[in-house]
N, C-alpha and C. Protein backbone atom coordinates (compact mmCIF):
# COMPACT_ATOMS: atom_id res chain seq x y z
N UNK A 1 93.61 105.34 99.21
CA UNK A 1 93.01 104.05 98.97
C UNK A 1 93.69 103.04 99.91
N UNK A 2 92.65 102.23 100.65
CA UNK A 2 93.29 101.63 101.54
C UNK A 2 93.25 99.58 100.59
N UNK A 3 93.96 99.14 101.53
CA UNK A 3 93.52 97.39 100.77
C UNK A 3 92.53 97.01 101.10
N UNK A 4 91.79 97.25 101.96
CA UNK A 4 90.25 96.85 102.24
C UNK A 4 89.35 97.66 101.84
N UNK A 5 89.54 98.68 101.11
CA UNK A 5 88.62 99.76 100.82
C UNK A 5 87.85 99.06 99.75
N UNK A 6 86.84 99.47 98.81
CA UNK A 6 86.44 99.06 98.06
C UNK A 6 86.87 99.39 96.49
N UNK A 7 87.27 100.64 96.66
CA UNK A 7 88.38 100.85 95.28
C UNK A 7 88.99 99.97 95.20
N UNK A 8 89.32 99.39 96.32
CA UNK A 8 90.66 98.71 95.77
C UNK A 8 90.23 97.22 95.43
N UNK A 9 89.25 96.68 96.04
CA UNK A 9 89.09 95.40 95.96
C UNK A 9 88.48 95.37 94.42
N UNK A 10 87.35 96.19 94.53
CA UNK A 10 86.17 95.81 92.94
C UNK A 10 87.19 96.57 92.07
N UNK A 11 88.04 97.81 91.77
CA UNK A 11 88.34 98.40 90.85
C UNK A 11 89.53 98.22 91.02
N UNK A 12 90.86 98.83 91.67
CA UNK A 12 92.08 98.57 91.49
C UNK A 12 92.62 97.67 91.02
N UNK A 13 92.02 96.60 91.79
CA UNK A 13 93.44 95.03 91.78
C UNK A 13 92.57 94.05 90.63
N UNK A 14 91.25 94.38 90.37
CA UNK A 14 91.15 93.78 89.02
C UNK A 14 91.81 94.06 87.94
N UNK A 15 91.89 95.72 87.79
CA UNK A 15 92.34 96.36 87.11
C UNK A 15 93.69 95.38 86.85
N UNK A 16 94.68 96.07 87.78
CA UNK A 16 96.15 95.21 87.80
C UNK A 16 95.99 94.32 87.47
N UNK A 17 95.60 93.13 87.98
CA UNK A 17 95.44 91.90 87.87
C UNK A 17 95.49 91.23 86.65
N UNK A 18 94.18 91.51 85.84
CA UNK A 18 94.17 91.39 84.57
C UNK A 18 94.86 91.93 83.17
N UNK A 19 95.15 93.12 83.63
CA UNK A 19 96.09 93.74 82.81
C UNK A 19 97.56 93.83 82.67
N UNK A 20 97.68 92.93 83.97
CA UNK A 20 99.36 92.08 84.25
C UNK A 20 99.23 90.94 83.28
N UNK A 21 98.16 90.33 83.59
CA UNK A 21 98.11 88.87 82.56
C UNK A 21 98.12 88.43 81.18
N UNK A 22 97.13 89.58 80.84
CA UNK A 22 96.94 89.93 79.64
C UNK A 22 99.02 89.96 79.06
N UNK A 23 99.50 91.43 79.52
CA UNK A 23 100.62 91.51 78.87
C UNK A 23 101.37 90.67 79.06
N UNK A 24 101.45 89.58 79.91
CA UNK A 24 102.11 88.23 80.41
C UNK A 24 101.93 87.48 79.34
N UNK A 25 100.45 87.30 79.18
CA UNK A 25 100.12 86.42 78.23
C UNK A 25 100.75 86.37 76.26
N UNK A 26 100.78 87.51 75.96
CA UNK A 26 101.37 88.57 74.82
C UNK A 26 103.05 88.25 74.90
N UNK A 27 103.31 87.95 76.22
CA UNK A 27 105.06 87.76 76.04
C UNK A 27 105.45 89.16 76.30
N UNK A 28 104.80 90.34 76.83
CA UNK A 28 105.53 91.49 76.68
C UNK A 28 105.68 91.60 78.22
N UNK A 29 107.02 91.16 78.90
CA UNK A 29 107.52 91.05 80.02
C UNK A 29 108.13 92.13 80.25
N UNK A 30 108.71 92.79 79.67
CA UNK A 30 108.84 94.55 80.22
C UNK A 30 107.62 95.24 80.46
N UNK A 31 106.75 95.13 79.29
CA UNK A 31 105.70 95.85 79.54
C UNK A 31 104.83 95.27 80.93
N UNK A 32 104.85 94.33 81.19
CA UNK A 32 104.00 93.60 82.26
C UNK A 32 104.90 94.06 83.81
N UNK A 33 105.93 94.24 83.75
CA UNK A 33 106.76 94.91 85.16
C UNK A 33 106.46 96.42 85.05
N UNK A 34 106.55 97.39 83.76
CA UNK A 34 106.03 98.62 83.82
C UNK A 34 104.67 99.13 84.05
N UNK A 35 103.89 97.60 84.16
CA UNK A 35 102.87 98.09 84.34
C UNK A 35 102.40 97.79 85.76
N UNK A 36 103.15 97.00 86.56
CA UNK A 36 103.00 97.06 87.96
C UNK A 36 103.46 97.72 88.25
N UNK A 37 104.81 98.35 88.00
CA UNK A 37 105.52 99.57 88.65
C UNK A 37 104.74 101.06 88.23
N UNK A 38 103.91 101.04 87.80
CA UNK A 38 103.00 102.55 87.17
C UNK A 38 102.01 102.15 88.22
N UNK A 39 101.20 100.52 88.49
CA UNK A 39 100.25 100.58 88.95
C UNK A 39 100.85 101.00 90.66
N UNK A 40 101.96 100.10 91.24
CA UNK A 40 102.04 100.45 92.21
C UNK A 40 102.29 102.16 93.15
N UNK A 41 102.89 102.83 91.82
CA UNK A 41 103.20 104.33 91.92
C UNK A 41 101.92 104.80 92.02
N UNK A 42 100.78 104.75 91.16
CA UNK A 42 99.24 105.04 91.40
C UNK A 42 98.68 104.96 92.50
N UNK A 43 98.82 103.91 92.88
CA UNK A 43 98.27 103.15 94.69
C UNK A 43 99.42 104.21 95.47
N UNK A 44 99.97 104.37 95.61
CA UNK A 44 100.87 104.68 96.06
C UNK A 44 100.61 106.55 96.15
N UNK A 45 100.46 107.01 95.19
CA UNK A 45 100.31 108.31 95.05
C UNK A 45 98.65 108.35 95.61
N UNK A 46 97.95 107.71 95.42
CA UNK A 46 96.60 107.73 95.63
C UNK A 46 96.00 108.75 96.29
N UNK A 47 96.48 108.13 97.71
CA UNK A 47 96.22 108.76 99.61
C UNK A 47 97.00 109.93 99.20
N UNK A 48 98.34 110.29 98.77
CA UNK A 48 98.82 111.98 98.79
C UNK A 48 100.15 112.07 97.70
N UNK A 49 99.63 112.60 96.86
CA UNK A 49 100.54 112.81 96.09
C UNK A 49 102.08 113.27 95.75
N UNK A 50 102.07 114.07 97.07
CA UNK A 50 102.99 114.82 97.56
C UNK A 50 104.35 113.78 98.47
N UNK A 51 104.02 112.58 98.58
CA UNK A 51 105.17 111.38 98.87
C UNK A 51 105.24 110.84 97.78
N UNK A 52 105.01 111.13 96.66
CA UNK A 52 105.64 110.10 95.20
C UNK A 52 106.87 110.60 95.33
N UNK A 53 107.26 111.88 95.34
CA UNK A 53 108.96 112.14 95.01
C UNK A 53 109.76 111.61 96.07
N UNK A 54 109.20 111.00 97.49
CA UNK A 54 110.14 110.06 98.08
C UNK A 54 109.90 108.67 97.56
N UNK A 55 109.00 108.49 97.01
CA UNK A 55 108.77 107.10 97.05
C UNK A 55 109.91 107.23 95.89
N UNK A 56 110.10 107.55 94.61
CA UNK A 56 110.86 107.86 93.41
C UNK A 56 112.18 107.61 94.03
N UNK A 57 112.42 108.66 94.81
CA UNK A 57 113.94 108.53 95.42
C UNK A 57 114.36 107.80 95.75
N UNK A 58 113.80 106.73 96.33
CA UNK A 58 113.85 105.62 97.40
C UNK A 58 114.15 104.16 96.11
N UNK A 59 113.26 104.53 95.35
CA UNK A 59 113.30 103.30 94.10
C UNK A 59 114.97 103.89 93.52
N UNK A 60 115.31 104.77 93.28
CA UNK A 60 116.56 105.17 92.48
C UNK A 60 117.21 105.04 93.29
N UNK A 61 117.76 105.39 94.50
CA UNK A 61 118.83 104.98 95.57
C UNK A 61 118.61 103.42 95.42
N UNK A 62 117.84 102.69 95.54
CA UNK A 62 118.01 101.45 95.73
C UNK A 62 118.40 100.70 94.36
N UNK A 63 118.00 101.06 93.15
CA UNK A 63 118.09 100.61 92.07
C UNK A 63 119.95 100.95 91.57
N UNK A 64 120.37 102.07 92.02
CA UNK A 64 121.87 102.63 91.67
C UNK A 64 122.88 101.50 92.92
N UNK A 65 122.62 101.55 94.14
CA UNK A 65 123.06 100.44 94.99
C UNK A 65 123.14 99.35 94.51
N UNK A 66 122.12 98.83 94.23
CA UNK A 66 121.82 97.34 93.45
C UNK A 66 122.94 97.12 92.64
N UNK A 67 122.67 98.19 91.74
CA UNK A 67 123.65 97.90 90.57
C UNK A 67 125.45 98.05 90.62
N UNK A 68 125.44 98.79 91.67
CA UNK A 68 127.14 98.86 92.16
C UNK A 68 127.62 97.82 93.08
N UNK A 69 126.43 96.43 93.85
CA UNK A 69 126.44 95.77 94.07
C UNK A 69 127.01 94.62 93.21
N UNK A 70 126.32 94.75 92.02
CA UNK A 70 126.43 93.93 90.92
C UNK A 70 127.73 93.26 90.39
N UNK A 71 128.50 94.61 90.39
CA UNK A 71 130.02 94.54 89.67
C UNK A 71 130.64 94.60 91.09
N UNK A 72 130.63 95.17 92.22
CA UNK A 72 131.80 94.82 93.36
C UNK A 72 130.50 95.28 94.58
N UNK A 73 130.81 93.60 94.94
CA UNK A 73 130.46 93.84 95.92
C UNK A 73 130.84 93.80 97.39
N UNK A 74 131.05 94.73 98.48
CA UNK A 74 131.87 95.21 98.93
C UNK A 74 130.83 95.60 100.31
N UNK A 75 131.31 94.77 101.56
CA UNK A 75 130.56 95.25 102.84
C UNK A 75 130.48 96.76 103.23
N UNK A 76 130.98 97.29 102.42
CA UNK A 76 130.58 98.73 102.41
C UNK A 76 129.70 99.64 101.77
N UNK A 77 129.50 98.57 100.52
CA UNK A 77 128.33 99.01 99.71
C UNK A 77 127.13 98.45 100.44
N UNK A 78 126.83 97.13 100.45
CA UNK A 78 126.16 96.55 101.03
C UNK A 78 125.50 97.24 102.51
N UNK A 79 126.35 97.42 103.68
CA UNK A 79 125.97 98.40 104.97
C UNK A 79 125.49 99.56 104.47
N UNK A 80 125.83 100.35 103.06
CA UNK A 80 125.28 101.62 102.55
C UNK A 80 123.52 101.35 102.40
N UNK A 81 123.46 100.28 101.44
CA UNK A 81 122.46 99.91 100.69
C UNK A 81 121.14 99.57 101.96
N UNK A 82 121.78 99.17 102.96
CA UNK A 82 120.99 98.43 104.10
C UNK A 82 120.44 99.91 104.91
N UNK A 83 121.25 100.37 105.34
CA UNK A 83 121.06 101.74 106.05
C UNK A 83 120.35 102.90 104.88
């Protein structure tokens, strides 16, 4: 699925769109980030399924960095995190 395709314009991003708001609207702000992060993994897996387990990897390396950032942060973590 491309961004100009038509999946994506009439069906995808309404989809998202509204169903971000909706749970926005409800106050359920976890649920409203899990549901962009499911939608973006979808888009994402779309075109080939077979790059979700880098895309996965890539979110967890960056998410474990982040967080060792958090408590010390250290131009060595940081040059890790970058590279």
């Amino acid at each position: 699925m491309l961004f100009n395709s038509y999946e994506f314009i009439f069906l995808f991003l309404p989809i998202m769109f509204f169903g971000y708001f909706y749970l926005t609207s409800k106050r359920l702000i976890v649920g409203s980030k899990v549901w962009l992060v499911g939608g973006s993994l979808f888009f994402y897996s779309w075109w080939n399924v077979i790059y979700l387990p880098l895309l996965l990897g890539s979110m967890i390396f960056n998410y474990l960095v982040g967080k060792s950032l958090e408590h010390k942060a250290t131009k060595y973590m940081l040059t890790f995190g970058i590279v």
